[in-house]
PDB file of N, CA and C in Angstrom:
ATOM      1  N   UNK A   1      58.825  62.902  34.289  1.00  0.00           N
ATOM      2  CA  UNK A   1      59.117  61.500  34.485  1.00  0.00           C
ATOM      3  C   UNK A   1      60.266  61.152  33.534  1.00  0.00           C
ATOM      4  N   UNK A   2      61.369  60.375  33.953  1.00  0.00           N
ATOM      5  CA  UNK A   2      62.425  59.722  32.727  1.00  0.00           C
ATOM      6  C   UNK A   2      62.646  58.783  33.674  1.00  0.00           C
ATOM      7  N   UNK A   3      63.371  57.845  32.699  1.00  0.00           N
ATOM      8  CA  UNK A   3      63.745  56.545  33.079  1.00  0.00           C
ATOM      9  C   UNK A   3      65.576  56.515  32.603  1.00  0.00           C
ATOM     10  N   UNK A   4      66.359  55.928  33.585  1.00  0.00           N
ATOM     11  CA  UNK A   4      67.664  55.909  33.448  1.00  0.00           C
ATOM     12  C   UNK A   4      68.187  54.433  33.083  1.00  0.00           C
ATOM     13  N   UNK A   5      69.037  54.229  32.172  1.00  0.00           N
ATOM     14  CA  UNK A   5      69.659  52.830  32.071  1.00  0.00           C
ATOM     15  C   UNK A   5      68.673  51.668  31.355  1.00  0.00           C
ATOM     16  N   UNK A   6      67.806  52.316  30.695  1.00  0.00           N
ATOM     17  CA  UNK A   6      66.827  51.501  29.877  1.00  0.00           C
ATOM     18  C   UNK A   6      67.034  51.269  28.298  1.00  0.00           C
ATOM     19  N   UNK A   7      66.884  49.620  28.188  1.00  0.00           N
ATOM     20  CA  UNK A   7      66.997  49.463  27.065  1.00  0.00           C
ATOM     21  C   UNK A   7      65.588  49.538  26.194  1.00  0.00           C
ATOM     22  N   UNK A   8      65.686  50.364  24.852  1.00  0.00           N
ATOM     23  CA  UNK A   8      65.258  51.074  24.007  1.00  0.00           C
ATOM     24  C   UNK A   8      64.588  50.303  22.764  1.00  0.00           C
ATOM     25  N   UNK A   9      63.456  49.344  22.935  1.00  0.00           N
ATOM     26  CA  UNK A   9      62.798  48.752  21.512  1.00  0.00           C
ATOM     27  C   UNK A   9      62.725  49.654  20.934  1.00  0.00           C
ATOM     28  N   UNK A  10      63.164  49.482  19.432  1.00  0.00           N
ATOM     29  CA  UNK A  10      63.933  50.547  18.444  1.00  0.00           C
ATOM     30  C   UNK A  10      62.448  50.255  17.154  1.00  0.00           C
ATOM     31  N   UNK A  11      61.788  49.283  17.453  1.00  0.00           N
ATOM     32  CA  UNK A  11      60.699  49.030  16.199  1.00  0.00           C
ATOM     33  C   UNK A  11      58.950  49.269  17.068  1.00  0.00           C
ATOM     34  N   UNK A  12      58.376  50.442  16.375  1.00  0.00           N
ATOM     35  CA  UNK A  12      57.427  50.927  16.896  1.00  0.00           C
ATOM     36  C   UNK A  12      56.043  50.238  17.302  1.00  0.00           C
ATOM     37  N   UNK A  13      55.451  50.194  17.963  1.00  0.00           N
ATOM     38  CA  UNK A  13      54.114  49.460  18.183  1.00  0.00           C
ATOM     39  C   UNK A  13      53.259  50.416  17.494  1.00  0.00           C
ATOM     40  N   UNK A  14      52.657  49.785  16.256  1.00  0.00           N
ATOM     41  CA  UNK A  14      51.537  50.894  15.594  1.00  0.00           C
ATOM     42  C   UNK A  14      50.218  50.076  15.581  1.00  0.00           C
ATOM     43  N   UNK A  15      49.226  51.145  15.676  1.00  0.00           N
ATOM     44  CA  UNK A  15      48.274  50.993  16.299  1.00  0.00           C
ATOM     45  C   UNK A  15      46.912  51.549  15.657  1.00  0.00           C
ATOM     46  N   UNK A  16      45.768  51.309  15.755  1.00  0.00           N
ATOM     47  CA  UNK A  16      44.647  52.197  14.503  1.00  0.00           C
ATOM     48  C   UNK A  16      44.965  52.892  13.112  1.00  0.00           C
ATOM     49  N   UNK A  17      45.830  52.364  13.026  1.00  0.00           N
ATOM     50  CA  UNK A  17      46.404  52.399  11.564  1.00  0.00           C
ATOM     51  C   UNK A  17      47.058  53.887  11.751  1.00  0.00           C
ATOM     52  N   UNK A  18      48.206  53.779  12.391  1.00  0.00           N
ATOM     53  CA  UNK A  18      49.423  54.668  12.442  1.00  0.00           C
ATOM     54  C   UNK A  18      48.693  55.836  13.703  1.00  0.00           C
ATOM     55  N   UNK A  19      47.718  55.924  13.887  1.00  0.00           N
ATOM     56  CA  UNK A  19      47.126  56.764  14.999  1.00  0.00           C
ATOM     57  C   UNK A  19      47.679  56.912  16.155  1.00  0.00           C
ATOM     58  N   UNK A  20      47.827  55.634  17.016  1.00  0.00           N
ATOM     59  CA  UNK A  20      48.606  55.048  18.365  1.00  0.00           C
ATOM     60  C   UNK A  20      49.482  54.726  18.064  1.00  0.00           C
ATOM     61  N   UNK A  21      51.026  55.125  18.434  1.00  0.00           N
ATOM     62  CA  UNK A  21      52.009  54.929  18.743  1.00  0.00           C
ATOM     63  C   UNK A  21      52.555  54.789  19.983  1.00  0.00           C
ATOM     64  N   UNK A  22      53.783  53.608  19.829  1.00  0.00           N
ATOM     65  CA  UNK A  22      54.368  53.719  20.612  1.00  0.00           C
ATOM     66  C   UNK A  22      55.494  52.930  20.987  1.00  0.00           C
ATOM     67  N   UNK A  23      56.564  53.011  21.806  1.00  0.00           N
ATOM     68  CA  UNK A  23      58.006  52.544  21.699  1.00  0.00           C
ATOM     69  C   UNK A  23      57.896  51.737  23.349  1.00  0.00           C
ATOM     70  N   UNK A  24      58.501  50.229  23.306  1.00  0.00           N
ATOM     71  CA  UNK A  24      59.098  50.198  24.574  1.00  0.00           C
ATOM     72  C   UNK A  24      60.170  50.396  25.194  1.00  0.00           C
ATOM     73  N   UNK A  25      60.119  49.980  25.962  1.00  0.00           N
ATOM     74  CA  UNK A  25      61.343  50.105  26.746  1.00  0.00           C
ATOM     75  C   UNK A  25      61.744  48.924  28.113  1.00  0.00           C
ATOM     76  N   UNK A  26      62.612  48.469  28.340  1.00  0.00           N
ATOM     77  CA  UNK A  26      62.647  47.000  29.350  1.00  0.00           C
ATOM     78  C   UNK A  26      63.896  48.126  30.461  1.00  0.00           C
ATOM     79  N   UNK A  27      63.057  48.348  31.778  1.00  0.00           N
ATOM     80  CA  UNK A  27      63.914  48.941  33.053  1.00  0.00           C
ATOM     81  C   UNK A  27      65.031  47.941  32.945  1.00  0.00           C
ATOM     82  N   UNK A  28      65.792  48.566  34.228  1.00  0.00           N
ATOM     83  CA  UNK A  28      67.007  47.370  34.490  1.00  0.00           C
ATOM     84  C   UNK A  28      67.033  46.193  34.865  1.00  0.00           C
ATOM     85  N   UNK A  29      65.581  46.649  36.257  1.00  0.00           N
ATOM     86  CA  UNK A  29      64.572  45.261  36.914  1.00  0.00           C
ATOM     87  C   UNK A  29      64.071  44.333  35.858  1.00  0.00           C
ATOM     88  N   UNK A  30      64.124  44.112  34.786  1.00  0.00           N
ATOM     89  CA  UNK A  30      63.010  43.953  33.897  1.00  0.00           C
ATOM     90  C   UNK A  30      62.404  44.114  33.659  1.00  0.00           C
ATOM     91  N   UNK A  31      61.238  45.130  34.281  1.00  0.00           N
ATOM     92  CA  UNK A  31      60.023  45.647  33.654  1.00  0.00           C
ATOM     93  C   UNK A  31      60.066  46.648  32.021  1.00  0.00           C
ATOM     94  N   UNK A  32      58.715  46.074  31.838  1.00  0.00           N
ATOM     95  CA  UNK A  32      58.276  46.355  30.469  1.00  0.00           C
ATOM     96  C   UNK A  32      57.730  47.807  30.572  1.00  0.00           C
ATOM     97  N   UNK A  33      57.486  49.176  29.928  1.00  0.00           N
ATOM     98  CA  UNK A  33      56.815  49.647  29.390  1.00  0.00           C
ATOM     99  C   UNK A  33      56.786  50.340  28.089  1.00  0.00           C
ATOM    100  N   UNK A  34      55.863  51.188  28.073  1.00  0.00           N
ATOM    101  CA  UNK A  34      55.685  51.621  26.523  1.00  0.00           C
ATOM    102  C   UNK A  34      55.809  53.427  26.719  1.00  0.00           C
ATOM    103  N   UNK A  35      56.309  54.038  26.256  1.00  0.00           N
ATOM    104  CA  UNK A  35      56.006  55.203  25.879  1.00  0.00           C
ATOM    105  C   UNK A  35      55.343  55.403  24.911  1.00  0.00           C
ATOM    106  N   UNK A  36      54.273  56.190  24.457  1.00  0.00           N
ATOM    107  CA  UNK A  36      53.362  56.960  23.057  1.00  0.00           C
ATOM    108  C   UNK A  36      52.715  57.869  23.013  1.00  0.00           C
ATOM    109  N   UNK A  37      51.962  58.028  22.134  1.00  0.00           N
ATOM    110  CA  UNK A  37      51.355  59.083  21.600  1.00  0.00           C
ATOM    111  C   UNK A  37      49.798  58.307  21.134  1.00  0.00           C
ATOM    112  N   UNK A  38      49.022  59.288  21.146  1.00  0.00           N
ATOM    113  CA  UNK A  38      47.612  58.765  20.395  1.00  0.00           C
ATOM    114  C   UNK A  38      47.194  60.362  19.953  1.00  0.00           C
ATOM    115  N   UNK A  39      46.675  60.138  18.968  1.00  0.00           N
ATOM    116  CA  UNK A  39      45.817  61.001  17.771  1.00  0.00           C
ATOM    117  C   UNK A  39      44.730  61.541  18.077  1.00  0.00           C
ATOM    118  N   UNK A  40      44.111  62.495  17.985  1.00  0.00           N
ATOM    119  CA  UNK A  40      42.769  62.880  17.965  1.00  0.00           C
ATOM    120  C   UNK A  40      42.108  61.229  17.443  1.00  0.00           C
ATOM    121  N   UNK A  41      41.288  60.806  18.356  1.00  0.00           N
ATOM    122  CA  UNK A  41      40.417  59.653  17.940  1.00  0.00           C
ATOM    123  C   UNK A  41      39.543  58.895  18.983  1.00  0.00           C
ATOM    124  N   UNK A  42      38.796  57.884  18.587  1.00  0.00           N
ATOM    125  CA  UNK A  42      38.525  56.936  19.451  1.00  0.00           C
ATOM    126  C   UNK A  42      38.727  55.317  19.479  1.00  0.00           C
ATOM    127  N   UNK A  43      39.674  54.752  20.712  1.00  0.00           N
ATOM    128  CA  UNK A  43      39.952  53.679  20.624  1.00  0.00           C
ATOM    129  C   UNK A  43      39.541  52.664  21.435  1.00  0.00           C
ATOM    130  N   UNK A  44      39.902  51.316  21.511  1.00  0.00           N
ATOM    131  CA  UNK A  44      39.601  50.384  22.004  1.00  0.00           C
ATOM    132  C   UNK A  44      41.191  49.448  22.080  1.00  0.00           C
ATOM    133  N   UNK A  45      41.165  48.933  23.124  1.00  0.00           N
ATOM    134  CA  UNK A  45      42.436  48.033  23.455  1.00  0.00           C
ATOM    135  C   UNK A  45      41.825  47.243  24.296  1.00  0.00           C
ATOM    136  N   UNK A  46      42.987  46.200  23.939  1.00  0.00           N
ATOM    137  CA  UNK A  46      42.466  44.960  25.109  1.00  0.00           C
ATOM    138  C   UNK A  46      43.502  44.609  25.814  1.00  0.00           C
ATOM    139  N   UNK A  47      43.896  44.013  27.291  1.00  0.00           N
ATOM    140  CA  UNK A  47      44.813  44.017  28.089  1.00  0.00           C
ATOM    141  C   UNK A  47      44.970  42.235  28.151  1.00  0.00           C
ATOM    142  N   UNK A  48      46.134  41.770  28.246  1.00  0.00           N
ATOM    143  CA  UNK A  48      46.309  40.347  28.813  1.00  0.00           C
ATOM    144  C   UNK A  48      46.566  40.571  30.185  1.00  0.00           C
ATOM    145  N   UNK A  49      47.907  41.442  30.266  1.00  0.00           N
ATOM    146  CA  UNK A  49      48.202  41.755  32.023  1.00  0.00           C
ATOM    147  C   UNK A  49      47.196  42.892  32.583  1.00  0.00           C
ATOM    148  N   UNK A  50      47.381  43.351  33.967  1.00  0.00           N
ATOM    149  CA  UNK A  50      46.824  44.742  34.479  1.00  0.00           C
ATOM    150  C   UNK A  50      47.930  45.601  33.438  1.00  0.00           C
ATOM    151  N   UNK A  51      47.302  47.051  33.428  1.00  0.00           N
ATOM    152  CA  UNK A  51      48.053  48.158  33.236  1.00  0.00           C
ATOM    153  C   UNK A  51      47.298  49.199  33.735  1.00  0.00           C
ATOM    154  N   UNK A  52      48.829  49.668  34.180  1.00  0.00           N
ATOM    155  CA  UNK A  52      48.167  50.996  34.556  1.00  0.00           C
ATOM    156  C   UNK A  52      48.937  52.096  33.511  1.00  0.00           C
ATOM    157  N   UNK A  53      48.306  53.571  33.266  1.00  0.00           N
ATOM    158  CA  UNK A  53      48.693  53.858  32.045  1.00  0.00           C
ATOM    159  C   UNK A  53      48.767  55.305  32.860  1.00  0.00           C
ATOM    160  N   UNK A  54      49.704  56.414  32.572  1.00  0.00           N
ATOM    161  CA  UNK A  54      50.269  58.017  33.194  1.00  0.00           C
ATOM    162  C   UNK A  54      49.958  58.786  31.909  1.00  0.00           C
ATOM    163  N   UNK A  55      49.140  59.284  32.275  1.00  0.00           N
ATOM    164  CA  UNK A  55      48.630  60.352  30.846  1.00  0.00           C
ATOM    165  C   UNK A  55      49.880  61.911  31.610  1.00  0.00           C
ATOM    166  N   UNK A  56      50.838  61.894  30.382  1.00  0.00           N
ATOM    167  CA  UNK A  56      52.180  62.551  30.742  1.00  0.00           C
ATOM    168  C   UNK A  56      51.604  63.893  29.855  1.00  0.00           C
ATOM    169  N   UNK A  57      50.745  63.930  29.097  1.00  0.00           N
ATOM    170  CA  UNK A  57      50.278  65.610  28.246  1.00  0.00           C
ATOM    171  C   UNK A  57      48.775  65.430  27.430  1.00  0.00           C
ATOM    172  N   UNK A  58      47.958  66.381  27.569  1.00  0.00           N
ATOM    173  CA  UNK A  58      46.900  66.177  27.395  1.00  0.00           C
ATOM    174  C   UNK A  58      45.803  65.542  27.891  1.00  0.00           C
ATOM    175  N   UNK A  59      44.674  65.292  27.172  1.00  0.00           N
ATOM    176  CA  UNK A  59      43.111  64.815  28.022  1.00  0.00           C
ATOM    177  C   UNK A  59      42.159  63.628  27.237  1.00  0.00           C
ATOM    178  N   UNK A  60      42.161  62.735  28.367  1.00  0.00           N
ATOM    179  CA  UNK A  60      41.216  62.225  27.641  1.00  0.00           C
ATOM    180  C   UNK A  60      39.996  61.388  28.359  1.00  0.00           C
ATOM    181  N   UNK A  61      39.170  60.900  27.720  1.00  0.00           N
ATOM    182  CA  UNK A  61      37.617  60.031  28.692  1.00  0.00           C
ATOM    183  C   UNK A  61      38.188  58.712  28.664  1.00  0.00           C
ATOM    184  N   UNK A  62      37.949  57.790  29.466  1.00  0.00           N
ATOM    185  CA  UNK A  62      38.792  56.579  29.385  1.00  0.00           C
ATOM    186  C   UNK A  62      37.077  55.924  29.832  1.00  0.00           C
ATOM    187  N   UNK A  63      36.879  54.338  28.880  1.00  0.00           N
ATOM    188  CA  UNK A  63      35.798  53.516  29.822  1.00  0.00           C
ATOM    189  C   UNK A  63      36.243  52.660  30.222  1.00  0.00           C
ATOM    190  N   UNK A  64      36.475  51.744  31.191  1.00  0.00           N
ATOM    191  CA  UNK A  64      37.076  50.267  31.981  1.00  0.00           C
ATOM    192  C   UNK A  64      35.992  49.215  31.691  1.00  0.00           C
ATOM    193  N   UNK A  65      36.153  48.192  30.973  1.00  0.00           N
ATOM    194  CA  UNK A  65      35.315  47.276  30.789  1.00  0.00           C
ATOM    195  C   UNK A  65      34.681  46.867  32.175  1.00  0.00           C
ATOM    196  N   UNK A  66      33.647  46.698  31.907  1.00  0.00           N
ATOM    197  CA  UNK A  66      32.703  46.148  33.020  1.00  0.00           C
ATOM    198  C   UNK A  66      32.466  47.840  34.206  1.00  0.00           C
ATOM    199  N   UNK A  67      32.787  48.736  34.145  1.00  0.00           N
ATOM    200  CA  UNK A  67      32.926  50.239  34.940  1.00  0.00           C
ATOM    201  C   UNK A  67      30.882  51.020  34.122  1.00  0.00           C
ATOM    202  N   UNK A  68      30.840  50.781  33.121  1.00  0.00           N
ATOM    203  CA  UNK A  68      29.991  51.078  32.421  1.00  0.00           C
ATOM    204  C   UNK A  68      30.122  52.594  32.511  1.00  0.00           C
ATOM    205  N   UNK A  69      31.148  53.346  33.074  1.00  0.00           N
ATOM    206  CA  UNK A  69      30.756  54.618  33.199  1.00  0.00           C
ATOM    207  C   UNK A  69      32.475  55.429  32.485  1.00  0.00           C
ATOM    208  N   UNK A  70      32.590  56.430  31.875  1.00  0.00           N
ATOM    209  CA  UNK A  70      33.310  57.223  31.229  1.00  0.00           C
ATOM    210  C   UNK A  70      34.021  58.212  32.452  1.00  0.00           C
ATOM    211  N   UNK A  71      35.166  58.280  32.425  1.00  0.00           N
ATOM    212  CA  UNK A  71      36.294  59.093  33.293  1.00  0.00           C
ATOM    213  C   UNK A  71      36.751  59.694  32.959  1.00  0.00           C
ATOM    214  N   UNK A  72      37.199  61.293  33.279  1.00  0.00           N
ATOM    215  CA  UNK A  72      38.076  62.154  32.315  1.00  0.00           C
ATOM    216  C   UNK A  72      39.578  61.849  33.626  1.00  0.00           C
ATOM    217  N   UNK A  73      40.709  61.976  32.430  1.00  0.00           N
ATOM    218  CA  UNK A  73      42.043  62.060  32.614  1.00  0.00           C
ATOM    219  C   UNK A  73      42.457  63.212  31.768  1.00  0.00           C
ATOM    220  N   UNK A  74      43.423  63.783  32.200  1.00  0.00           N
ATOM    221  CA  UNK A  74      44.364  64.455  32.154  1.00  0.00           C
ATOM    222  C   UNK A  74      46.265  64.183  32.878  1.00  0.00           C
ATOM    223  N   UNK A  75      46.923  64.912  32.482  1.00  0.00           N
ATOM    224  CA  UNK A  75      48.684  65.179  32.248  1.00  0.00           C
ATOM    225  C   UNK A  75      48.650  65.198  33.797  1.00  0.00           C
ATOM    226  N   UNK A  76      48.939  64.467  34.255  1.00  0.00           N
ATOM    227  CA  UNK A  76      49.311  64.080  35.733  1.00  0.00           C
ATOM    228  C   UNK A  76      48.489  63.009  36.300  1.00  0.00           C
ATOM    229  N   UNK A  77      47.517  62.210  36.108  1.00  0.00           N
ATOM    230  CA  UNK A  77      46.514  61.576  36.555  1.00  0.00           C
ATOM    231  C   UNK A  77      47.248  59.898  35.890  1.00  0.00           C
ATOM    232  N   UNK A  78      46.274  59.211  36.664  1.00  0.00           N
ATOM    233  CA  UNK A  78      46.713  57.821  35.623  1.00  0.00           C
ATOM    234  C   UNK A  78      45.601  57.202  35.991  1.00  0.00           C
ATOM    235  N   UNK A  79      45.047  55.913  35.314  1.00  0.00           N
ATOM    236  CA  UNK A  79      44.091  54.831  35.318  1.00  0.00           C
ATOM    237  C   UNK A  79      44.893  53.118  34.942  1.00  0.00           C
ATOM    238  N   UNK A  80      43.790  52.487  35.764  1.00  0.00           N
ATOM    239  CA  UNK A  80      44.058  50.843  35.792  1.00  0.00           C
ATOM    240  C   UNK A  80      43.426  50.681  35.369  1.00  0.00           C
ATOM    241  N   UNK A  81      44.151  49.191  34.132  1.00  0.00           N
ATOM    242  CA  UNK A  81      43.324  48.261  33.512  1.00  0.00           C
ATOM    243  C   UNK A  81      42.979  46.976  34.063  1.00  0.00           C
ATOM    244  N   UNK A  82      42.496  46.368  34.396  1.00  0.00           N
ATOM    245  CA  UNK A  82      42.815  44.960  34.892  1.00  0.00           C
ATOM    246  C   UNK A  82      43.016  43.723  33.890  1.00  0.00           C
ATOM    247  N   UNK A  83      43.855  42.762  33.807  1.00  0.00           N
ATOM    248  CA  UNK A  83      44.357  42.150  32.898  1.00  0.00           C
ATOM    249  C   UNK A  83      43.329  41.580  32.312  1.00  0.00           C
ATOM    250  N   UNK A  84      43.464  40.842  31.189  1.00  0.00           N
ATOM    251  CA  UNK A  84      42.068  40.106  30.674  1.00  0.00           C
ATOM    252  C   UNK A  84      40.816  40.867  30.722  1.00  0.00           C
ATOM    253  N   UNK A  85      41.236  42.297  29.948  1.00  0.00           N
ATOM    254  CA  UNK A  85      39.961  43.078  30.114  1.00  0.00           C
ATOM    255  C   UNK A  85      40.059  43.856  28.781  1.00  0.00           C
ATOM    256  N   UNK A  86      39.636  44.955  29.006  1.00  0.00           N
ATOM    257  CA  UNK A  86      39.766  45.734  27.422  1.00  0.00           C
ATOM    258  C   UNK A  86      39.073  47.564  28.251  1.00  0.00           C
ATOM    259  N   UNK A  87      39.622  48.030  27.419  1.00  0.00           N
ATOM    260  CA  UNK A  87      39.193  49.811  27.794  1.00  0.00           C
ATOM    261  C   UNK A  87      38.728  50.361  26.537  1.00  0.00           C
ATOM    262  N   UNK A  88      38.224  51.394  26.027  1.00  0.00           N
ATOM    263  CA  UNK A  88      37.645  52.425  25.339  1.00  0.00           C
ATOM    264  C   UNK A  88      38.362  53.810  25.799  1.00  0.00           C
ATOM    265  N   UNK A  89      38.878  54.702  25.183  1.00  0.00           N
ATOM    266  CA  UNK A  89      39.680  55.871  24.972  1.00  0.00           C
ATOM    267  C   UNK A  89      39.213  56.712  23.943  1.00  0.00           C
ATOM    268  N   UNK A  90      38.559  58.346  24.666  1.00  0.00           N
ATOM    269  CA  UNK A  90      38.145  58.777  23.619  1.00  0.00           C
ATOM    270  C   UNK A  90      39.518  60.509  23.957  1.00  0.00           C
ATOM    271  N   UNK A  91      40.089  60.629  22.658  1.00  0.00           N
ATOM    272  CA  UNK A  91      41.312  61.485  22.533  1.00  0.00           C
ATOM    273  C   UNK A  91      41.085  62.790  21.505  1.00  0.00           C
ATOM    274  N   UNK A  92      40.715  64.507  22.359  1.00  0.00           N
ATOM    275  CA  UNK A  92      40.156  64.839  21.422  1.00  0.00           C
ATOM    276  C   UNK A  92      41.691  66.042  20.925  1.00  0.00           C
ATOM    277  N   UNK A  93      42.411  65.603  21.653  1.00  0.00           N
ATOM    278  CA  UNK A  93      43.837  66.701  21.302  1.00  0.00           C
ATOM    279  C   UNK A  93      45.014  65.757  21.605  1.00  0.00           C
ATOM    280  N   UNK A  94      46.006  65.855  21.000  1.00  0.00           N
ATOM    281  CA  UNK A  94      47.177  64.999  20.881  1.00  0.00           C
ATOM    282  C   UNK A  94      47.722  64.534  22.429  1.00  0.00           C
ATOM    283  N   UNK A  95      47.591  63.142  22.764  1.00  0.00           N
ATOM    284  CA  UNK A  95      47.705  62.634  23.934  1.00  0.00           C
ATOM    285  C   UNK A  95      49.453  61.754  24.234  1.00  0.00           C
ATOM    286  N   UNK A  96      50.013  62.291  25.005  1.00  0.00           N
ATOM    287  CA  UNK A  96      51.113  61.397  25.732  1.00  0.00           C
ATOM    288  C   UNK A  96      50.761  60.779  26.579  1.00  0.00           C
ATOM    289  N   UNK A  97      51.528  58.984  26.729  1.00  0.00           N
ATOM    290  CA  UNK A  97      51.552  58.559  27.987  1.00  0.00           C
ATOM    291  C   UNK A  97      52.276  57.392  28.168  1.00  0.00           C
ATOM    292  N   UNK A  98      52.610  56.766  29.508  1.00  0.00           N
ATOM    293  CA  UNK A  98      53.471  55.524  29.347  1.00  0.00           C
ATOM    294  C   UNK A  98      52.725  54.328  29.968  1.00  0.00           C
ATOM    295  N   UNK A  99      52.822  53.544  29.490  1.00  0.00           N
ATOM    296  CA  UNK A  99      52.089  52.335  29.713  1.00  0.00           C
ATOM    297  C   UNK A  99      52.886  51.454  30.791  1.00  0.00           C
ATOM    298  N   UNK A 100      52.535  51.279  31.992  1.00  0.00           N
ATOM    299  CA  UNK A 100      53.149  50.594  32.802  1.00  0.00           C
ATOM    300  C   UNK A 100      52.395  48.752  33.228  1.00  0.00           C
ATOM    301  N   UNK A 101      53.191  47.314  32.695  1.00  0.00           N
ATOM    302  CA  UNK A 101      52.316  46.881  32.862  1.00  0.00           C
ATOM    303  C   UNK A 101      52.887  45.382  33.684  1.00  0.00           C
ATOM    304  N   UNK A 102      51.494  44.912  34.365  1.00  0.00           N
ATOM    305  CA  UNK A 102      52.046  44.081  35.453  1.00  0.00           C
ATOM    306  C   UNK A 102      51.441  44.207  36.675  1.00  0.00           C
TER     307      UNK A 102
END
């Protein structure tokens, strides 16, 4: 996956205290996303918009608020958040992915 002609937020989104990273980026259309990284760990985020998120290397269990049930992802797969919601992420080897949101 790459993106062409995108401008480059240069100041990092840090996250569980330096664990989650990650950089945006604004397409040409305007859309927002994020490229990052996450740590061996377990997290929690909360969404204002939907997102949907491309796990680009590595594996992980994802829970969807209100889903009550745990999903494995992996480096080609992706999952939706629905806005005004929140997820659980459990990361047991160094995870890539881009956050697409809207």
């Amino acid at each position: 996956m790459s993106f062409k002609n995108v401008e480059v937020k240069t100041r990092a989104n840090i996250y569980h205290e330096g664990r989650v990273t990650s950089r945006s980026i604004i397409t040409p259309d305007g859309e927002m996303k994020t490229l990052g990284i996450m740590l061996p760990g377990t997290y929690r985020f909360s969404t204002e918009a939907p997102e949907r998120i491309d796990i680009t290397q590595g594996h992980c269990r994802v829970k969807v608020s209100g889903s009550g049930a745990w999903s494995d992802y992996e480096a080609g797969d992706s999952f939706t958040v629905p806005g005004s919601s929140h997820f659980e992420i459990e990361v047991d080897d160094l995870l890539d992915y881009v956050c697409h949101f809207g």
